[in-house]
PDB file of N, CA and C in Angstrom:
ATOM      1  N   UNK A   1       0.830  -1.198   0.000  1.00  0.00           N
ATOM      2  CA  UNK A   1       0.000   0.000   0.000  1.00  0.00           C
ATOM      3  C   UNK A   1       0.869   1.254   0.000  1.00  0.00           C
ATOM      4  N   UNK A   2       0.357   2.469  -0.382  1.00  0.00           N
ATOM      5  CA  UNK A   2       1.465   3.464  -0.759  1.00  0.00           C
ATOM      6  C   UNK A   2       0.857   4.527   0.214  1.00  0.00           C
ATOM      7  N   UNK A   3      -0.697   4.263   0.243  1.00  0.00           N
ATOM      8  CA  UNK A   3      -1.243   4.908   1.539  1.00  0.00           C
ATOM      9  C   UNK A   3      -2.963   4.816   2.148  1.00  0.00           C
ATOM     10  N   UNK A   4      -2.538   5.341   3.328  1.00  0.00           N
ATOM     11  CA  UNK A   4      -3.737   4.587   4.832  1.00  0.00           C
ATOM     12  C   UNK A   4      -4.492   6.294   4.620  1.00  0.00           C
ATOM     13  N   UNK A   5      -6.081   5.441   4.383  1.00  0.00           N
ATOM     14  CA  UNK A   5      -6.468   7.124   4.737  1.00  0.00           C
ATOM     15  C   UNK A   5      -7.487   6.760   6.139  1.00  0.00           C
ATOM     16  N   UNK A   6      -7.520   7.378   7.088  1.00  0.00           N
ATOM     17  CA  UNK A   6      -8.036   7.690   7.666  1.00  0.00           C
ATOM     18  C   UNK A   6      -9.556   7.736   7.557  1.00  0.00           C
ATOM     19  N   UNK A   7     -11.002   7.304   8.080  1.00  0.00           N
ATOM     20  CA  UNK A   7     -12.022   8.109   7.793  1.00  0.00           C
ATOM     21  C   UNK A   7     -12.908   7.476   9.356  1.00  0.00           C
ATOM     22  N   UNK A   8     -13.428   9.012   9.643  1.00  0.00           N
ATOM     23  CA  UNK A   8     -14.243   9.075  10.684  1.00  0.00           C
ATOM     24  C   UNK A   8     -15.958   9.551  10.054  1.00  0.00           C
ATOM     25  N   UNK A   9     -16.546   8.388  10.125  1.00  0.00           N
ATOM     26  CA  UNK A   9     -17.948   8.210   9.901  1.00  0.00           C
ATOM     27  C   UNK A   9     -18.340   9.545  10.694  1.00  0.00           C
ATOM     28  N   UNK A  10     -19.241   9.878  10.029  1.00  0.00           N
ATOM     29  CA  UNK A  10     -20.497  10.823  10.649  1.00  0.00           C
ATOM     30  C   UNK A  10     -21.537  11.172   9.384  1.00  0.00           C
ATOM     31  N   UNK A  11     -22.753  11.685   9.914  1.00  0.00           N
ATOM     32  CA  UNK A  11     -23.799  12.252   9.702  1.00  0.00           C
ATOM     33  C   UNK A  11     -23.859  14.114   9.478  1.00  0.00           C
ATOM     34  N   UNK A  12     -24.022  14.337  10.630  1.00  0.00           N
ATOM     35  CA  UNK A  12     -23.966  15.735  10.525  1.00  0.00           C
ATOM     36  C   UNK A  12     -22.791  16.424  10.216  1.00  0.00           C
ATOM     37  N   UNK A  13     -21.681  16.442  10.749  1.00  0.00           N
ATOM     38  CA  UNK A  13     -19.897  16.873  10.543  1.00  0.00           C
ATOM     39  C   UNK A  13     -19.155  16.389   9.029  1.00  0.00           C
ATOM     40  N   UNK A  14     -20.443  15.563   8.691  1.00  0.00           N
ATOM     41  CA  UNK A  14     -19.865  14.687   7.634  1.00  0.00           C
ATOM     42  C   UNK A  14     -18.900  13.704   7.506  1.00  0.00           C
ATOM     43  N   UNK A  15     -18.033  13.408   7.214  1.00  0.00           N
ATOM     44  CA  UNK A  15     -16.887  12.493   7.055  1.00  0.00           C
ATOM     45  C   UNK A  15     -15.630  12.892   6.845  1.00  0.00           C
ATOM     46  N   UNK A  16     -14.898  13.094   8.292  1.00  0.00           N
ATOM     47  CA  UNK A  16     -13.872  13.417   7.764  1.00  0.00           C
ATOM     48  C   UNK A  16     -12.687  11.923   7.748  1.00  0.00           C
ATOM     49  N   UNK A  17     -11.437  12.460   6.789  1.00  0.00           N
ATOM     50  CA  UNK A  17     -10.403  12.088   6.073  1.00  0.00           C
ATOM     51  C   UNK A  17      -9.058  12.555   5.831  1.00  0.00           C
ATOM     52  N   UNK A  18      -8.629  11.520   6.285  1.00  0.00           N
ATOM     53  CA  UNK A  18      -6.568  12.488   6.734  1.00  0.00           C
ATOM     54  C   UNK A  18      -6.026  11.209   5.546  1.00  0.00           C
ATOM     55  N   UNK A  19      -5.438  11.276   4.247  1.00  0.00           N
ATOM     56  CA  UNK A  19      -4.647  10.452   3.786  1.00  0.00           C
ATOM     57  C   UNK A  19      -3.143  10.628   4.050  1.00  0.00           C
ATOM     58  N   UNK A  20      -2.516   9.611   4.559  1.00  0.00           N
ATOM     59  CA  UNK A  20      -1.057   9.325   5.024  1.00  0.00           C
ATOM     60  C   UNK A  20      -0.300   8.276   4.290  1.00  0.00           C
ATOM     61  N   UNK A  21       0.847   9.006   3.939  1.00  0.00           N
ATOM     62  CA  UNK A  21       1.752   7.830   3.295  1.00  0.00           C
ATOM     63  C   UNK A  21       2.375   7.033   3.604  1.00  0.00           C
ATOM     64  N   UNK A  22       2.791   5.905   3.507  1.00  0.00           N
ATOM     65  CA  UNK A  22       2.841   4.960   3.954  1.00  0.00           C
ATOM     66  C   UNK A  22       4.551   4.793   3.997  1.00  0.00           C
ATOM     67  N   UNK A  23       5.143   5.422   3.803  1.00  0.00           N
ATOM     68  CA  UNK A  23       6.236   5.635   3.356  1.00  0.00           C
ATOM     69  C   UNK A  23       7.148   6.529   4.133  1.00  0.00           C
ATOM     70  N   UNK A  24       6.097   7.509   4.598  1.00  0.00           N
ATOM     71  CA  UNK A  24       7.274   8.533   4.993  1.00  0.00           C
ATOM     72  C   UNK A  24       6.471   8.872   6.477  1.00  0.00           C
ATOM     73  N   UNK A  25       4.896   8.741   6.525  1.00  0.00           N
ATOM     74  CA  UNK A  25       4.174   9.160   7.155  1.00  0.00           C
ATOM     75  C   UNK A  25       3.472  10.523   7.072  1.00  0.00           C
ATOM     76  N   UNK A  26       3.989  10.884   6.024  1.00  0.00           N
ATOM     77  CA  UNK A  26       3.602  12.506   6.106  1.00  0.00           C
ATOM     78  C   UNK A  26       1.958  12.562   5.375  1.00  0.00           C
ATOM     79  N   UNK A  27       1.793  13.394   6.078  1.00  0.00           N
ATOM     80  CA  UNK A  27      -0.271  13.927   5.773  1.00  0.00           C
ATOM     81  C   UNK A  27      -0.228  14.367   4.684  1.00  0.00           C
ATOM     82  N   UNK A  28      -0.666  13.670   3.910  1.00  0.00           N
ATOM     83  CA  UNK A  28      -1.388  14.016   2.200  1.00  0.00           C
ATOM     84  C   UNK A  28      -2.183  14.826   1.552  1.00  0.00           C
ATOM     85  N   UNK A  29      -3.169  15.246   2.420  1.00  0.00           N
ATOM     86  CA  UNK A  29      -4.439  15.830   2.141  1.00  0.00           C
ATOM     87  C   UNK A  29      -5.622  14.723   3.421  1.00  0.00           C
ATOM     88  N   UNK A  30      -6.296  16.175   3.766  1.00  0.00           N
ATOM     89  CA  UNK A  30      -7.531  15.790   5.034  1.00  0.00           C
ATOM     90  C   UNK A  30      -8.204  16.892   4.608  1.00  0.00           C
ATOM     91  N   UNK A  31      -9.994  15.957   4.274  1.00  0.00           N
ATOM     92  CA  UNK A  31     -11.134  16.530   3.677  1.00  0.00           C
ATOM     93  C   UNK A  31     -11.948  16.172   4.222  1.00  0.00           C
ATOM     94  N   UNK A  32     -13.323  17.077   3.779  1.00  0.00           N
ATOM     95  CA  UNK A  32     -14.576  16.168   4.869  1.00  0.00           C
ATOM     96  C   UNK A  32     -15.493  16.215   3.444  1.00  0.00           C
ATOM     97  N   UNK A  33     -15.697  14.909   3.688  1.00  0.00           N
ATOM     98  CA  UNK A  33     -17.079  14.582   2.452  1.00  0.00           C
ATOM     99  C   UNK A  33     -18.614  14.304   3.138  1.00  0.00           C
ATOM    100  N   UNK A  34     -19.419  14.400   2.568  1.00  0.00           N
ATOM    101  CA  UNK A  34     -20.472  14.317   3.163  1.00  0.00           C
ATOM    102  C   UNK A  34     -21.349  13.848   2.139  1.00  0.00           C
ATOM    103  N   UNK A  35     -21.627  12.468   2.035  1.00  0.00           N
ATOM    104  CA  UNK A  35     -21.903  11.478   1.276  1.00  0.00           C
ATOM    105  C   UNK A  35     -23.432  10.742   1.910  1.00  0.00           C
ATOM    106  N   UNK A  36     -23.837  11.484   2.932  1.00  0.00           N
ATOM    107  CA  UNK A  36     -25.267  10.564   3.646  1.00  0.00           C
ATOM    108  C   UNK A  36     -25.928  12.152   3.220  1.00  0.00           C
ATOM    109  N   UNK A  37     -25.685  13.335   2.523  1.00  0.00           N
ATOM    110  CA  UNK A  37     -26.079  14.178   2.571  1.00  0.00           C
ATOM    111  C   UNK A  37     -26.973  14.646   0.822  1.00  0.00           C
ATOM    112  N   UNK A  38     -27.454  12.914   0.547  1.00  0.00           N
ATOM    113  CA  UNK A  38     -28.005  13.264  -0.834  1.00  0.00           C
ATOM    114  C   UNK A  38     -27.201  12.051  -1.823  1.00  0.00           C
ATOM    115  N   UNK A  39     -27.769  11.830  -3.527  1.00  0.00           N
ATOM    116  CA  UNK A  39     -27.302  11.177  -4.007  1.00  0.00           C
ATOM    117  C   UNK A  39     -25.876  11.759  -4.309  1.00  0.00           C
ATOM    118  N   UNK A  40     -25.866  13.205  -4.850  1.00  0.00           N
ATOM    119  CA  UNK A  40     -24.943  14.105  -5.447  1.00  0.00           C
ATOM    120  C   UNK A  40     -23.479  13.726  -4.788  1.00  0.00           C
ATOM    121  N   UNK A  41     -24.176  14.571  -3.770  1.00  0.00           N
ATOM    122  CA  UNK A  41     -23.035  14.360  -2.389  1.00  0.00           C
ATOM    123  C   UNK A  41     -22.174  13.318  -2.238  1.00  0.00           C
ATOM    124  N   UNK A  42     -23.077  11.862  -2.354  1.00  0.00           N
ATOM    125  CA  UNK A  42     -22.880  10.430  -2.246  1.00  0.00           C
ATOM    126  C   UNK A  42     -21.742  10.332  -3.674  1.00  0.00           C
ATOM    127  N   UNK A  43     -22.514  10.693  -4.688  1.00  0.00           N
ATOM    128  CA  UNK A  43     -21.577  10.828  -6.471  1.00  0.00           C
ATOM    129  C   UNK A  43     -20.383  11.363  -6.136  1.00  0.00           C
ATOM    130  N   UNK A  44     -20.371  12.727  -5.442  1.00  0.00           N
ATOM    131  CA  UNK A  44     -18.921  13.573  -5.473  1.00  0.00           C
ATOM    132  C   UNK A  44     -18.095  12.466  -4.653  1.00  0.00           C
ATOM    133  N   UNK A  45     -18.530  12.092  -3.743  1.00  0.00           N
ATOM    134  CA  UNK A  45     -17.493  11.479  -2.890  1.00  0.00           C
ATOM    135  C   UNK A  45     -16.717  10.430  -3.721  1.00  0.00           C
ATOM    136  N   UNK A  46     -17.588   9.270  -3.959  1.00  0.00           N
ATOM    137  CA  UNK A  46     -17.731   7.956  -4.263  1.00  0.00           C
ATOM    138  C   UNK A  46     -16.521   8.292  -5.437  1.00  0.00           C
ATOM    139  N   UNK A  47     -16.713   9.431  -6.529  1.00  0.00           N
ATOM    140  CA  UNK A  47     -15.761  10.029  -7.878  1.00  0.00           C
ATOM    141  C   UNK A  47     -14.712  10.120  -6.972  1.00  0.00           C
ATOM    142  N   UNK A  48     -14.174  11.231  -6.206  1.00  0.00           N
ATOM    143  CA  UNK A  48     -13.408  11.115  -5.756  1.00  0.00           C
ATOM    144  C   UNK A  48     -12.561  10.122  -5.241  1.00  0.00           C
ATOM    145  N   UNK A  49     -13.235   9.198  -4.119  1.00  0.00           N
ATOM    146  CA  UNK A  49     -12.486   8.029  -3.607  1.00  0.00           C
ATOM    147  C   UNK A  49     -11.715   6.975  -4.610  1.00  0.00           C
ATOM    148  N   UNK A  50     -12.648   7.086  -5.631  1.00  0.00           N
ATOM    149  CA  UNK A  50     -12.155   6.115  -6.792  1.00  0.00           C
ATOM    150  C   UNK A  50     -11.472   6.607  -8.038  1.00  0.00           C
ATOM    151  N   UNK A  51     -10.991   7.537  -7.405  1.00  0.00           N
ATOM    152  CA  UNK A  51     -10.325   8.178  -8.766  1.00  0.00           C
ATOM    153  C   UNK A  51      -8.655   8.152  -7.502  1.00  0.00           C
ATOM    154  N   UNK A  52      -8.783   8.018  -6.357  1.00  0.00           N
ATOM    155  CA  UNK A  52      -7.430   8.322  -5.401  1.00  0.00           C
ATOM    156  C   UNK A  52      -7.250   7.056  -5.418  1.00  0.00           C
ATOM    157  N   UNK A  53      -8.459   6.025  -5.654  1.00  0.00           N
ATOM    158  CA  UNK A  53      -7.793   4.260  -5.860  1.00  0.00           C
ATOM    159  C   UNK A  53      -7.197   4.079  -6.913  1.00  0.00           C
ATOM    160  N   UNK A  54      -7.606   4.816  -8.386  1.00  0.00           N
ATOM    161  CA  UNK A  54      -7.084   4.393  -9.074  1.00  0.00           C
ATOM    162  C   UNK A  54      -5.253   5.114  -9.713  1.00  0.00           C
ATOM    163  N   UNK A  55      -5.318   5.844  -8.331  1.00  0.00           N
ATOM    164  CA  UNK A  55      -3.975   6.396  -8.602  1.00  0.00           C
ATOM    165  C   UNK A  55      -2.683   5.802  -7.547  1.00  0.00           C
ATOM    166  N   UNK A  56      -3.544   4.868  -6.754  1.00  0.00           N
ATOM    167  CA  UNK A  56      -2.527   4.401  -5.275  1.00  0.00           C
ATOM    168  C   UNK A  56      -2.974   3.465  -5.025  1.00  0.00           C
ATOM    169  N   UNK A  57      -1.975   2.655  -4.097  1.00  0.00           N
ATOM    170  CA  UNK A  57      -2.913   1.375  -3.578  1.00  0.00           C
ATOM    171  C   UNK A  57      -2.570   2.163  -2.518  1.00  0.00           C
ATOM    172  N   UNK A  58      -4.115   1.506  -1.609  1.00  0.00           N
ATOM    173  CA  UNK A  58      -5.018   2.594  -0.691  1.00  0.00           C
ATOM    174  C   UNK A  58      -5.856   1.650   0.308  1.00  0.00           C
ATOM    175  N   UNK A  59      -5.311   1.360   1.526  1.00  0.00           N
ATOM    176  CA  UNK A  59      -5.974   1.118   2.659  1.00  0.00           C
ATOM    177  C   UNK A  59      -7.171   2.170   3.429  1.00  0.00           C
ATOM    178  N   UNK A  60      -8.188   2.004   4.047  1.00  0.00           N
ATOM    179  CA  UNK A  60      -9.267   2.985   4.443  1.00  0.00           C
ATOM    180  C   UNK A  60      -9.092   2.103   6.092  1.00  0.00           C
ATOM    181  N   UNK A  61      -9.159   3.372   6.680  1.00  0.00           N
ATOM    182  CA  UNK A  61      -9.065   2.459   7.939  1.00  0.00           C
ATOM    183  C   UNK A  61     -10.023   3.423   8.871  1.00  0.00           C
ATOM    184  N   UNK A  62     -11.957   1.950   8.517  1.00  0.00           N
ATOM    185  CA  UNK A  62     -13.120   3.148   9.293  1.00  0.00           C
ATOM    186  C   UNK A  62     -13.358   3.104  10.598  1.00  0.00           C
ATOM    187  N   UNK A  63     -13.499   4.131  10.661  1.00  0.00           N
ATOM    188  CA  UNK A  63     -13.420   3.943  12.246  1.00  0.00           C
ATOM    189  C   UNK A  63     -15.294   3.735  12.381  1.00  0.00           C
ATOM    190  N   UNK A  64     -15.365   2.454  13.908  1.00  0.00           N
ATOM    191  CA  UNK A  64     -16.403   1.994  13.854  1.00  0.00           C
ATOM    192  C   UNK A  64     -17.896   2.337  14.561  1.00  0.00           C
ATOM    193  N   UNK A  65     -17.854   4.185  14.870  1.00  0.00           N
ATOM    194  CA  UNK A  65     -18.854   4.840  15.376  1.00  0.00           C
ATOM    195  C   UNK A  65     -19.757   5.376  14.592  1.00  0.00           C
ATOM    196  N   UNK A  66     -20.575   6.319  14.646  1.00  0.00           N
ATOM    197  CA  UNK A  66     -22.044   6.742  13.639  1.00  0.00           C
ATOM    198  C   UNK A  66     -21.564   6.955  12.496  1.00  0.00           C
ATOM    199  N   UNK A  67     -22.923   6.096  11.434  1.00  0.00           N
ATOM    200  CA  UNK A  67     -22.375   6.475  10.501  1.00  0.00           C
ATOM    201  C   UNK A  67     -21.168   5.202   9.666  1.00  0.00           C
ATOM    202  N   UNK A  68     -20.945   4.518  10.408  1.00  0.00           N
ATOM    203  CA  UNK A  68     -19.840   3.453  10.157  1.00  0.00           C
ATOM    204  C   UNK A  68     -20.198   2.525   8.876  1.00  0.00           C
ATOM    205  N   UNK A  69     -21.683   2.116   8.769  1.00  0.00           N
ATOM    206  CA  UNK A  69     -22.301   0.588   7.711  1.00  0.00           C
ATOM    207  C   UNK A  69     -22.621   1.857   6.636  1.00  0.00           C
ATOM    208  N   UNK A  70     -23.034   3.082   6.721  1.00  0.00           N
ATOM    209  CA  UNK A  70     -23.345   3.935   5.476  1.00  0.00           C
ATOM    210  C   UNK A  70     -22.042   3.966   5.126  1.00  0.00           C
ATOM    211  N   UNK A  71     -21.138   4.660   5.774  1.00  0.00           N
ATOM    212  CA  UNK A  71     -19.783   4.815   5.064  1.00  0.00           C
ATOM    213  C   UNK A  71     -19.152   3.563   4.206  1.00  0.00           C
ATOM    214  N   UNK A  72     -19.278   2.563   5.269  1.00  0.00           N
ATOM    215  CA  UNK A  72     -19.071   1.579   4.436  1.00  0.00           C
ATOM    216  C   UNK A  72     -19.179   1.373   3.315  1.00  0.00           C
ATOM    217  N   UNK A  73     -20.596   1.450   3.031  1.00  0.00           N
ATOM    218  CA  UNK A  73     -21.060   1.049   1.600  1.00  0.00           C
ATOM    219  C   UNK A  73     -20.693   2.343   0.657  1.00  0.00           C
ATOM    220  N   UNK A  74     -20.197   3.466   1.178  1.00  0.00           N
ATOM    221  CA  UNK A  74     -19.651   4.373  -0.033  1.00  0.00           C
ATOM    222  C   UNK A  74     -18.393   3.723  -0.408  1.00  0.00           C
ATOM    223  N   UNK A  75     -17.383   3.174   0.609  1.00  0.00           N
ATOM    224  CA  UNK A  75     -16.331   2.866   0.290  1.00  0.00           C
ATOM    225  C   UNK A  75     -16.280   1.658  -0.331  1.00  0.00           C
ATOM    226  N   UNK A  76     -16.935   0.850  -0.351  1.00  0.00           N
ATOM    227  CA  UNK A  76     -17.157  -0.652  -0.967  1.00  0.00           C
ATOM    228  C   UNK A  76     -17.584  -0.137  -3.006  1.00  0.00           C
ATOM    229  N   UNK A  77     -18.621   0.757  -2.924  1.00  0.00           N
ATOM    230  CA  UNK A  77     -18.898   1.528  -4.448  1.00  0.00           C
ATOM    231  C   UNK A  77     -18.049   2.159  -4.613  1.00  0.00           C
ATOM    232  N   UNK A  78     -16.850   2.722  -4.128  1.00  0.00           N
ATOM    233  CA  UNK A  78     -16.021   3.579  -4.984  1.00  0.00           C
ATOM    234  C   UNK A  78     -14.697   2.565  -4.974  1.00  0.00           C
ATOM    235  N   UNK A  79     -14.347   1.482  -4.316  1.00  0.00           N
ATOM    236  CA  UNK A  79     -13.921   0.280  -4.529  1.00  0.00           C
ATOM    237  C   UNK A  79     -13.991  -0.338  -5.999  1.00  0.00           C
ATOM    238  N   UNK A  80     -15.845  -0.702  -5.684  1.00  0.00           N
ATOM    239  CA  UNK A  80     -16.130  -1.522  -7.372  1.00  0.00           C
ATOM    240  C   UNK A  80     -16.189  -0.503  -8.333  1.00  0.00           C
ATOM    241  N   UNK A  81     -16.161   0.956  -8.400  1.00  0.00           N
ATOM    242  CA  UNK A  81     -15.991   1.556  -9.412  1.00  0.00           C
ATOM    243  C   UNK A  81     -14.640   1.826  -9.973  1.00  0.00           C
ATOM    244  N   UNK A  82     -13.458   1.395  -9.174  1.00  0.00           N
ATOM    245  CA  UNK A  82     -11.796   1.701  -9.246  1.00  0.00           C
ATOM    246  C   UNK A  82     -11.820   0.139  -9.774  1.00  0.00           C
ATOM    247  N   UNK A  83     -12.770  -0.675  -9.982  1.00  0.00           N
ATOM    248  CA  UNK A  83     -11.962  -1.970 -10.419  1.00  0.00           C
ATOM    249  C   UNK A  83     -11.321  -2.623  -9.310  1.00  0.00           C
ATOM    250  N   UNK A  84     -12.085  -2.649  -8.657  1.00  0.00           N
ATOM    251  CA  UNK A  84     -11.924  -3.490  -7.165  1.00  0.00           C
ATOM    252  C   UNK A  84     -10.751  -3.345  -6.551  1.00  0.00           C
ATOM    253  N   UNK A  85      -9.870  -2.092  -6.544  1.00  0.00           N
ATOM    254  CA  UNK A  85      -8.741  -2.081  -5.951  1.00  0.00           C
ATOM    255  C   UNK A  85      -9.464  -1.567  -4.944  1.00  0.00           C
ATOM    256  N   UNK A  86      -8.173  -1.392  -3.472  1.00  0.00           N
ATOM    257  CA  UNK A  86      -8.091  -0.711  -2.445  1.00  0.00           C
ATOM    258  C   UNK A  86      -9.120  -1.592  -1.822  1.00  0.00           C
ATOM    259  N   UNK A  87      -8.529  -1.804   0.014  1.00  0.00           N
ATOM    260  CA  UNK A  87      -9.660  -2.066   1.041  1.00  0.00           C
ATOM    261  C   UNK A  87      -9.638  -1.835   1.926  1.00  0.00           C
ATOM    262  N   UNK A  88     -10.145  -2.232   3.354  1.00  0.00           N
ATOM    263  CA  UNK A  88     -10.499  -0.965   4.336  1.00  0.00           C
ATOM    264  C   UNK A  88     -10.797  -2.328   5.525  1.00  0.00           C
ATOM    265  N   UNK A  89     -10.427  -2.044   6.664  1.00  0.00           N
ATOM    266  CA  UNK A  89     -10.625  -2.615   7.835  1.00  0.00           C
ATOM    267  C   UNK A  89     -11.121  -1.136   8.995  1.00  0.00           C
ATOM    268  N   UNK A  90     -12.429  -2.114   9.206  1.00  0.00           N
ATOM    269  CA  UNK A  90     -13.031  -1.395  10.464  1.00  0.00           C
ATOM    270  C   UNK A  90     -12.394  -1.305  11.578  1.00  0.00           C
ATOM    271  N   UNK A  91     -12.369  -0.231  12.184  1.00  0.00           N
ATOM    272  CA  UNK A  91     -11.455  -0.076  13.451  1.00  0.00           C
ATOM    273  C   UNK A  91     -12.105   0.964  14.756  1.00  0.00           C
ATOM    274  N   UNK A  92     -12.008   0.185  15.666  1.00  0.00           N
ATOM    275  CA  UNK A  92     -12.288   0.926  17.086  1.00  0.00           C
ATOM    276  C   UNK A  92     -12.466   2.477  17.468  1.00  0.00           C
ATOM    277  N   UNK A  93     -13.187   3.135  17.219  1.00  0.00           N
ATOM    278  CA  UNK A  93     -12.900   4.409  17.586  1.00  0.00           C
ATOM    279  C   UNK A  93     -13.055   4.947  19.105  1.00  0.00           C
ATOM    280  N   UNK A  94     -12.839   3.768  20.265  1.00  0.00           N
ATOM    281  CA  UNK A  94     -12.794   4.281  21.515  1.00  0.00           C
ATOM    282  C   UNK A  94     -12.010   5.170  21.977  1.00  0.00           C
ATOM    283  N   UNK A  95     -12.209   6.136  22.059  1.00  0.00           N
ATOM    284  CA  UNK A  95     -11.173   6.740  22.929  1.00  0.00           C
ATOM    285  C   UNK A  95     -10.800   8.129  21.589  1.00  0.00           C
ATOM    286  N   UNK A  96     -10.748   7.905  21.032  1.00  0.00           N
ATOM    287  CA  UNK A  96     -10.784   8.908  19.481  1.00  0.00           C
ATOM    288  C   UNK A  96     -11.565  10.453  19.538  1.00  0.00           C
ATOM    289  N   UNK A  97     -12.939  10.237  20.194  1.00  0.00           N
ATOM    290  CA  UNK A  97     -13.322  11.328  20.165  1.00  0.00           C
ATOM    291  C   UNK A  97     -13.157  12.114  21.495  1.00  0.00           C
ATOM    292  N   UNK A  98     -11.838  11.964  22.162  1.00  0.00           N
ATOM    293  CA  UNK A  98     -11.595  12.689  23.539  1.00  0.00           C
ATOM    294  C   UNK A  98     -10.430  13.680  22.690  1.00  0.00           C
ATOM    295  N   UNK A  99      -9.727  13.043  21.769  1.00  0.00           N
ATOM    296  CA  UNK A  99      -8.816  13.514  21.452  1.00  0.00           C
ATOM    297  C   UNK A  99      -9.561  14.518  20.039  1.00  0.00           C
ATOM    298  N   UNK A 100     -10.079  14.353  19.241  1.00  0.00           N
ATOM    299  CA  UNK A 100     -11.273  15.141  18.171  1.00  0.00           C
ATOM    300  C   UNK A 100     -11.712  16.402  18.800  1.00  0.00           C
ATOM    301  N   UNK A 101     -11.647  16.289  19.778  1.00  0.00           N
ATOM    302  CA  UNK A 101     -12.500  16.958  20.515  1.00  0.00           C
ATOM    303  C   UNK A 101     -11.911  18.409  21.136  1.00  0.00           C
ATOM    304  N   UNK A 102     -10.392  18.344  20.734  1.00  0.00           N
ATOM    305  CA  UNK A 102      -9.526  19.751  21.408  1.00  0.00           C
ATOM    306  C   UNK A 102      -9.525  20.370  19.981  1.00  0.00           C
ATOM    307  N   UNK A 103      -8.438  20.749  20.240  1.00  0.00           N
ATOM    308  CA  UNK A 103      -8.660  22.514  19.549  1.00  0.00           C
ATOM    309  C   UNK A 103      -7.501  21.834  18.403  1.00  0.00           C
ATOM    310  N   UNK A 104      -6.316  20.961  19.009  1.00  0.00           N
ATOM    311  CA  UNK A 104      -4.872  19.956  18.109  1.00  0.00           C
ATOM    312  C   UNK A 104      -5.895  19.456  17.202  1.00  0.00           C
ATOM    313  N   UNK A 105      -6.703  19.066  17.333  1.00  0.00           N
ATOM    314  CA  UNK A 105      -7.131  17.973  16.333  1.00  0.00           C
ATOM    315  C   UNK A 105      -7.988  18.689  14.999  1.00  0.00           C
TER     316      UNK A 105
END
């Protein structure tokens, strides 16, 4: 993989996204999509995600609070639209939103 993006499910805040390289560690680009917010919304994202698969191999690593099985399924469609590259392991978000939650983050 060349790089891990980050994504924190939500609804209202939308979805945010930190991509990191895998390589050096350094922050790539961090966006917030908001893909439960309409089909459009759902389109822009889904284009996007699968246009960054088809330029990298690309781990998604979701974190597993609100919002987690919708996100999912954006990332699974912009998956089968890249030609089934890139995949994504669900991951724990305990303790995540203490730290989200200051002013650093």
């Amino acid at each position: 993989c060349d790089i891990i993006v980050g994504v924190d499910p939500g609804f209202r805040a939308g979805v945010k996204m930190a991509a990191i390289s895998m390589h050096n560690g350094d922050v790539l680009e961090v966006w917030t999509a908001h893909p439960h917010n309409g089909e459009a919304a759902k389109h822009d994202t889904v284009e996007r995600l699968s246009h960054l698969l088809s330029e990298h191999e690309v781990i998604f690593a979701l974190g597993n609070g609100t919002a987690s099985r919708e996100t999912e399924n954006v990332l699974r469609e912009a998956m089968k639209k890249a030609s089934g590259r890139g995949c994504y392991a669900v991951v724990d978000e305990a303790g995540a939103s203490v730290y989200s939650a200051t002013e650093l983050a």
